[in-house]
PDB file of N, CA and C in Angstrom:
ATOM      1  N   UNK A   1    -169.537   3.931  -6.701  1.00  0.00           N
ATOM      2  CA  UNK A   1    -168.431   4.436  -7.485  1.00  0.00           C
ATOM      3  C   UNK A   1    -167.109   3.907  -6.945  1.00  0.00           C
ATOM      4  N   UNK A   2    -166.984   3.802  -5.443  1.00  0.00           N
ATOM      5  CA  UNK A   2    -165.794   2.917  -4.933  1.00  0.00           C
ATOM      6  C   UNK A   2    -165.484   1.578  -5.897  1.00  0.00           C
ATOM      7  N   UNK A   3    -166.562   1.181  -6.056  1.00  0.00           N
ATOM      8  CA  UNK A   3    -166.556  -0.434  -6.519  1.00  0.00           C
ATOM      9  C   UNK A   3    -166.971  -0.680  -7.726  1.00  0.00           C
ATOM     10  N   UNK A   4    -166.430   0.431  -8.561  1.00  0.00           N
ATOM     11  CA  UNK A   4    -166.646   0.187 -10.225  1.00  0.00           C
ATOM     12  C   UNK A   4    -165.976  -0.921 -11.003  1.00  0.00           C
ATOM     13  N   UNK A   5    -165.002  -1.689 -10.471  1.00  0.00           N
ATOM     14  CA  UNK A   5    -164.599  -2.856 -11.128  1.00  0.00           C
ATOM     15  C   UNK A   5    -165.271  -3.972 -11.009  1.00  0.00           C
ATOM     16  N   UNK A   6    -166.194  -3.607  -9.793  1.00  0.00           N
ATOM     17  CA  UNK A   6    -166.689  -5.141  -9.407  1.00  0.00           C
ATOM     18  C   UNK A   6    -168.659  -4.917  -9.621  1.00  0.00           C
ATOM     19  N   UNK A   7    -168.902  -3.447  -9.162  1.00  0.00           N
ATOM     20  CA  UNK A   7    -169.665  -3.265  -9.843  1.00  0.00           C
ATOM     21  C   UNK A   7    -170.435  -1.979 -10.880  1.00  0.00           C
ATOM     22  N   UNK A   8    -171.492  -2.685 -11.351  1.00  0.00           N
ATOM     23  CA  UNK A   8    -171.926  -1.561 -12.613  1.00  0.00           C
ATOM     24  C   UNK A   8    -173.895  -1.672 -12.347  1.00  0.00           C
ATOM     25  N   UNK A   9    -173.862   0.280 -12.603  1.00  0.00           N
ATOM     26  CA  UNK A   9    -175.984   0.306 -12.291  1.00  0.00           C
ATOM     27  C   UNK A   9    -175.859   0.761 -13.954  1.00  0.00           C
ATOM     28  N   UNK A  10    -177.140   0.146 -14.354  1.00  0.00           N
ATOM     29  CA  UNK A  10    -178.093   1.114 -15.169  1.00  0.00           C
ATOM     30  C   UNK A  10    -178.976   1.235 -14.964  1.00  0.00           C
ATOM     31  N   UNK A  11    -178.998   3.029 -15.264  1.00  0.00           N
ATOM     32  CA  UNK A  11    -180.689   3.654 -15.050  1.00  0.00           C
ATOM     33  C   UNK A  11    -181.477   3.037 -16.207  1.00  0.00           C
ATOM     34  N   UNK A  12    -182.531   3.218 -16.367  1.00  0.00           N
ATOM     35  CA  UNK A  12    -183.678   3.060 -17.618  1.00  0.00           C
ATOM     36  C   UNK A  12    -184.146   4.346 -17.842  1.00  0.00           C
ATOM     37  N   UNK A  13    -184.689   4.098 -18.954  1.00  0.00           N
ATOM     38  CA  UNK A  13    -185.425   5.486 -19.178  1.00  0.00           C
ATOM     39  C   UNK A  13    -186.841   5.397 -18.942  1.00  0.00           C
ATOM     40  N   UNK A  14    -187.780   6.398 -18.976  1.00  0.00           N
ATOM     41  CA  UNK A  14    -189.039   6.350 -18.594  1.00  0.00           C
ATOM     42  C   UNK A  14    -189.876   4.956 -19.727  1.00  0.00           C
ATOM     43  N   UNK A  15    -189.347   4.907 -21.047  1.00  0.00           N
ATOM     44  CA  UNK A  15    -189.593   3.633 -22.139  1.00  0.00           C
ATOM     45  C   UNK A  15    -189.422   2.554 -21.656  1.00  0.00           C
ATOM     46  N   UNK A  16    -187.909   2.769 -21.414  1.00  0.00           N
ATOM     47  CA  UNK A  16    -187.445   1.338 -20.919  1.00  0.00           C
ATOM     48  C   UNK A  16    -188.081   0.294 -19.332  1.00  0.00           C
ATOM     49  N   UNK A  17    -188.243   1.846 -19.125  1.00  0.00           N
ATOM     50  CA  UNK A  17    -189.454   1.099 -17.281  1.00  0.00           C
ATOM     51  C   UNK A  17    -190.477   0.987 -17.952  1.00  0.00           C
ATOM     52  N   UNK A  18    -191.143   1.267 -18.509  1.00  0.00           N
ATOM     53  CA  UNK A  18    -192.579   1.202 -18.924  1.00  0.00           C
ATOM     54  C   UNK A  18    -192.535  -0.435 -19.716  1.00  0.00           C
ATOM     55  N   UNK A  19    -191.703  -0.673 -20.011  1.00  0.00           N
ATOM     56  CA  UNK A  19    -191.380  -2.167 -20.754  1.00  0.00           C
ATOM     57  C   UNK A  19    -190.928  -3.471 -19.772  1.00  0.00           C
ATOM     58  N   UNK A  20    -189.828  -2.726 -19.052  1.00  0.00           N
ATOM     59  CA  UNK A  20    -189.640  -3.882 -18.019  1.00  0.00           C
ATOM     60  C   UNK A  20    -189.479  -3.710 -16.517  1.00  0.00           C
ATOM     61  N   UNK A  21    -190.437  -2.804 -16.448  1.00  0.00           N
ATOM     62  CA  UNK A  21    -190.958  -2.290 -14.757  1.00  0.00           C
ATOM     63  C   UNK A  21    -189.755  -2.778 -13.845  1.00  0.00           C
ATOM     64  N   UNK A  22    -188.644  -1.734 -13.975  1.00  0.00           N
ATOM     65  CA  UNK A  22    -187.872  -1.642 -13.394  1.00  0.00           C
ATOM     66  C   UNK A  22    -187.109  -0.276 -13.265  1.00  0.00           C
ATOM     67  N   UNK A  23    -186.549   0.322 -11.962  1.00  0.00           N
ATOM     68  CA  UNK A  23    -186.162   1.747 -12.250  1.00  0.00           C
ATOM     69  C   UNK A  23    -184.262   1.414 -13.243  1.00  0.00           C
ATOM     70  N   UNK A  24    -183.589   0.757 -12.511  1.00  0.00           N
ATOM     71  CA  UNK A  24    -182.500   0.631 -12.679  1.00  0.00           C
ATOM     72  C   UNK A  24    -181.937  -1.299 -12.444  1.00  0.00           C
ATOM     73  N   UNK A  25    -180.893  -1.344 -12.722  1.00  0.00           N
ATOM     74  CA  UNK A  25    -180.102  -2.355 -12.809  1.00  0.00           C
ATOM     75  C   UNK A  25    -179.350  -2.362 -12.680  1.00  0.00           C
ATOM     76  N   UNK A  26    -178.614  -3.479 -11.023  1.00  0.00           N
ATOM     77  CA  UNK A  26    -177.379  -3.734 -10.690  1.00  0.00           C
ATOM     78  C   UNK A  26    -176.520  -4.977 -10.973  1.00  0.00           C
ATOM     79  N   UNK A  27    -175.300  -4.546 -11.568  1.00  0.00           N
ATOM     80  CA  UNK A  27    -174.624  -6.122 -11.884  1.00  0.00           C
ATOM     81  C   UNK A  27    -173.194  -5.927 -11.028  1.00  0.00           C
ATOM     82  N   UNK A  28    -173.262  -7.100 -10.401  1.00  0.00           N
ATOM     83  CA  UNK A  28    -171.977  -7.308  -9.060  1.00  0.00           C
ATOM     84  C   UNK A  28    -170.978  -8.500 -10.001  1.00  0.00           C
ATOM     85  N   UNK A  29    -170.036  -8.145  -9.782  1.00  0.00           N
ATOM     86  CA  UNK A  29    -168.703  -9.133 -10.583  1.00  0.00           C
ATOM     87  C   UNK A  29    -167.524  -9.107  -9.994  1.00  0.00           C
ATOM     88  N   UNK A  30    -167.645 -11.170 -10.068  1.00  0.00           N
ATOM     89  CA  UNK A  30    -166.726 -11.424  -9.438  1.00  0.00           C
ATOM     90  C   UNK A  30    -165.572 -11.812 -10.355  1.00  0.00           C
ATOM     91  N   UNK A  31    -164.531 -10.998 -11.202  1.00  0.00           N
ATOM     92  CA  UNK A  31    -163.553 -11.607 -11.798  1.00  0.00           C
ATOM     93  C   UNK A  31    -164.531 -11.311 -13.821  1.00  0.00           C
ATOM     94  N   UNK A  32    -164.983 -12.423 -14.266  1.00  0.00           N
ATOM     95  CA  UNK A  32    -165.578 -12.758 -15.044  1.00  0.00           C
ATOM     96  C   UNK A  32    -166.950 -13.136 -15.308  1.00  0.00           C
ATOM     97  N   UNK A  33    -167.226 -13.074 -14.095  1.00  0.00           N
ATOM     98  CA  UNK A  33    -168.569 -13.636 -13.543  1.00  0.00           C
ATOM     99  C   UNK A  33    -169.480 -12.723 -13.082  1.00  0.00           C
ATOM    100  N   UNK A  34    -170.634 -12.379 -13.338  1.00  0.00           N
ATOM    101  CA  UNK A  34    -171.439 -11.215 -12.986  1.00  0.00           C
ATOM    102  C   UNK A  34    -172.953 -12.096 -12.517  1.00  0.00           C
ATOM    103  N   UNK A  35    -172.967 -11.087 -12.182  1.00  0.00           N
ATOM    104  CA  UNK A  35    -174.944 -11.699 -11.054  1.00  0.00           C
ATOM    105  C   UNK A  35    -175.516 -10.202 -11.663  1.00  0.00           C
ATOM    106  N   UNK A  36    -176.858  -9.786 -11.752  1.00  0.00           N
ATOM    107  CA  UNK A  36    -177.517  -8.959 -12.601  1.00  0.00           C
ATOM    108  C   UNK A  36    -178.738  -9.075 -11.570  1.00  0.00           C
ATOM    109  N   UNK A  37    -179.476  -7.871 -11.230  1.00  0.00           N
ATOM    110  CA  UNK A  37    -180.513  -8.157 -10.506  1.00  0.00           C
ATOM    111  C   UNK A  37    -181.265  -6.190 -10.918  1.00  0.00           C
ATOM    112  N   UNK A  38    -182.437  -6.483 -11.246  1.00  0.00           N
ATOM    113  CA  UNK A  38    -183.204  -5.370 -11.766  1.00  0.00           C
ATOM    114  C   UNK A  38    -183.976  -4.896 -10.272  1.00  0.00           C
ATOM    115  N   UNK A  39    -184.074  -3.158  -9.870  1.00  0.00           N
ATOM    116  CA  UNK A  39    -184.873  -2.850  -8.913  1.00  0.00           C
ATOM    117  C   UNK A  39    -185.854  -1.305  -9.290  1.00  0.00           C
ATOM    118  N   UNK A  40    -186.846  -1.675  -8.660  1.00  0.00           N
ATOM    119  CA  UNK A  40    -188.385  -1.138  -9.205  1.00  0.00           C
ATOM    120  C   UNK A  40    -188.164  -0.489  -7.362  1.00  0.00           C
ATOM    121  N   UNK A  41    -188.283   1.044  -7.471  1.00  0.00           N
ATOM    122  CA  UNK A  41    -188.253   2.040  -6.259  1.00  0.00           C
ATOM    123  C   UNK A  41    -189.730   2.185  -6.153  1.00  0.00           C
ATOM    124  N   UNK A  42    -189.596   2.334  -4.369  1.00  0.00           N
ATOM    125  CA  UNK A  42    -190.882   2.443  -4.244  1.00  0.00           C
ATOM    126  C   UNK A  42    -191.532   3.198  -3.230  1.00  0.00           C
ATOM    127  N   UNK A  43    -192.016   4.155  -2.818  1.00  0.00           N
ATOM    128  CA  UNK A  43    -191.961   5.174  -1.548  1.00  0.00           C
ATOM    129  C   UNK A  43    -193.073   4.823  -0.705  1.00  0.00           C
ATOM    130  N   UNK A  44    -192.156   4.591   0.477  1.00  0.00           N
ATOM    131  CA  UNK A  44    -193.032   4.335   1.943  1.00  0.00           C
ATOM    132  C   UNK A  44    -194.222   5.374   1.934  1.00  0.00           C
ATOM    133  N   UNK A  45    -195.378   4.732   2.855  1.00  0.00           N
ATOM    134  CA  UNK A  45    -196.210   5.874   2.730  1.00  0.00           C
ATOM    135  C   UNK A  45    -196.209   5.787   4.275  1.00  0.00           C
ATOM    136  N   UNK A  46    -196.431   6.766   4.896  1.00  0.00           N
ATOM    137  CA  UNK A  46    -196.452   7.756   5.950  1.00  0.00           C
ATOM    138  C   UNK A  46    -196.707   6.467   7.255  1.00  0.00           C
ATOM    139  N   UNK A  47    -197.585   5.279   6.587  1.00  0.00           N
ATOM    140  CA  UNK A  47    -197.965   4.035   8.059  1.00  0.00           C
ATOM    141  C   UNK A  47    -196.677   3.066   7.524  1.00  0.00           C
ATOM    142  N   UNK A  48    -195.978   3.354   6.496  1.00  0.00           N
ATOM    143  CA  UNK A  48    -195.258   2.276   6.608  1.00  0.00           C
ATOM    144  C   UNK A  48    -195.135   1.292   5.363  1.00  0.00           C
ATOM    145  N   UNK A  49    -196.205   1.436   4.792  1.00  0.00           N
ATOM    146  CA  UNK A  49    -196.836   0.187   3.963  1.00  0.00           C
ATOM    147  C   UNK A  49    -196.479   0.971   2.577  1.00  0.00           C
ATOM    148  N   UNK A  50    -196.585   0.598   1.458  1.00  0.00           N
ATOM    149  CA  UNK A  50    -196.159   0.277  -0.178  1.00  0.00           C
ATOM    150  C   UNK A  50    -197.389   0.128  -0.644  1.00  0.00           C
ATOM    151  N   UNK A  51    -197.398   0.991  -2.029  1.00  0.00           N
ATOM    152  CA  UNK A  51    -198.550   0.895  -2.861  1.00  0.00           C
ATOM    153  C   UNK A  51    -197.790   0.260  -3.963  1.00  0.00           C
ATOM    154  N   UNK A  52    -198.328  -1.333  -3.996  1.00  0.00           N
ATOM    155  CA  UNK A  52    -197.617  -2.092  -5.361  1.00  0.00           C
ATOM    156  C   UNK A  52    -198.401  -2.750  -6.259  1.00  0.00           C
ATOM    157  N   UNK A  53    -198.542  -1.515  -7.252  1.00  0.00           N
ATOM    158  CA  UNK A  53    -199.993  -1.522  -8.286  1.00  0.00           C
ATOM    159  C   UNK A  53    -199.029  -1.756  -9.348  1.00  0.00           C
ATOM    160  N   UNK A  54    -197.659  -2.078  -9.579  1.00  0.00           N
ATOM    161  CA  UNK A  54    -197.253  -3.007 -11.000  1.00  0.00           C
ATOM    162  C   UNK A  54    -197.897  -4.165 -11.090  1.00  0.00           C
ATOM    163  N   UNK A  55    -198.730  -4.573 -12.325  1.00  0.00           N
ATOM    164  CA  UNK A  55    -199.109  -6.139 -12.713  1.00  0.00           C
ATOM    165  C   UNK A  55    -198.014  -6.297 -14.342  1.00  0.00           C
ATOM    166  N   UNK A  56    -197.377  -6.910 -14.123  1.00  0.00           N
ATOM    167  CA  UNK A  56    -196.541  -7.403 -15.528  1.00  0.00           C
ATOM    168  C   UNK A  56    -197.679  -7.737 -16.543  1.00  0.00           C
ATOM    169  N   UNK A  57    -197.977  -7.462 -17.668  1.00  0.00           N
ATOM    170  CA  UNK A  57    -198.901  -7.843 -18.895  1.00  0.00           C
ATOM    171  C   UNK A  57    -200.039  -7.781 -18.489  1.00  0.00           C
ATOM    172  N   UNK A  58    -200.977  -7.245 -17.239  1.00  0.00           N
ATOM    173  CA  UNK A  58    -201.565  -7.032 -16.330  1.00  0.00           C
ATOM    174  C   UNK A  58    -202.383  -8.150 -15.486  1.00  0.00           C
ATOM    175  N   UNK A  59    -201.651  -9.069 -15.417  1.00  0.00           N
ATOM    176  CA  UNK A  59    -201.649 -10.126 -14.616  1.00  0.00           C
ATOM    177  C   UNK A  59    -201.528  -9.848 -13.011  1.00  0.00           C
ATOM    178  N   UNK A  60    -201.934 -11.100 -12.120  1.00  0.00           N
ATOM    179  CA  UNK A  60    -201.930 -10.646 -10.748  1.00  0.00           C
ATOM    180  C   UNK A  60    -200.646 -10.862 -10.185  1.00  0.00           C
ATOM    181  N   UNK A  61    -200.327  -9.882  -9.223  1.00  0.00           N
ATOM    182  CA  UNK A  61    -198.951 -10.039  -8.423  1.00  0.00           C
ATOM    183  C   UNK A  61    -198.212 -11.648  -7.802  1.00  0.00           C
TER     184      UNK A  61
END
């Protein structure tokens, strides 16, 4: 929220993740110029390690 000129998130909705397996979306801007980068949350499990059972169109990782 400090850095609302330079940058902007969107959440998704539970549809919109289900379409492009992503929780939210950050875009950083410099002036006119923006960079866009989508992030998919993911909770540590207790040793450390990530359960990453997204397959896009269900293809392999």
């Amino acid at each position: 929220m400090e850095h609302g000129d330079r940058v902007a998130v969107r959440w998704f909705t539970g549809p919109e993740e289900a379409v492009n397996g992503a929780d939210w979306e950050w875009w950083f801007y410099a002036g006119d110029i923006g960079f866009g980068m989508r992030v998919q949350a993911k909770r540590a499990e207790w040793n450390g390690s990530y359960k990453l059972r997204y397959r896009p169109n269900g293809r392999r990782l």
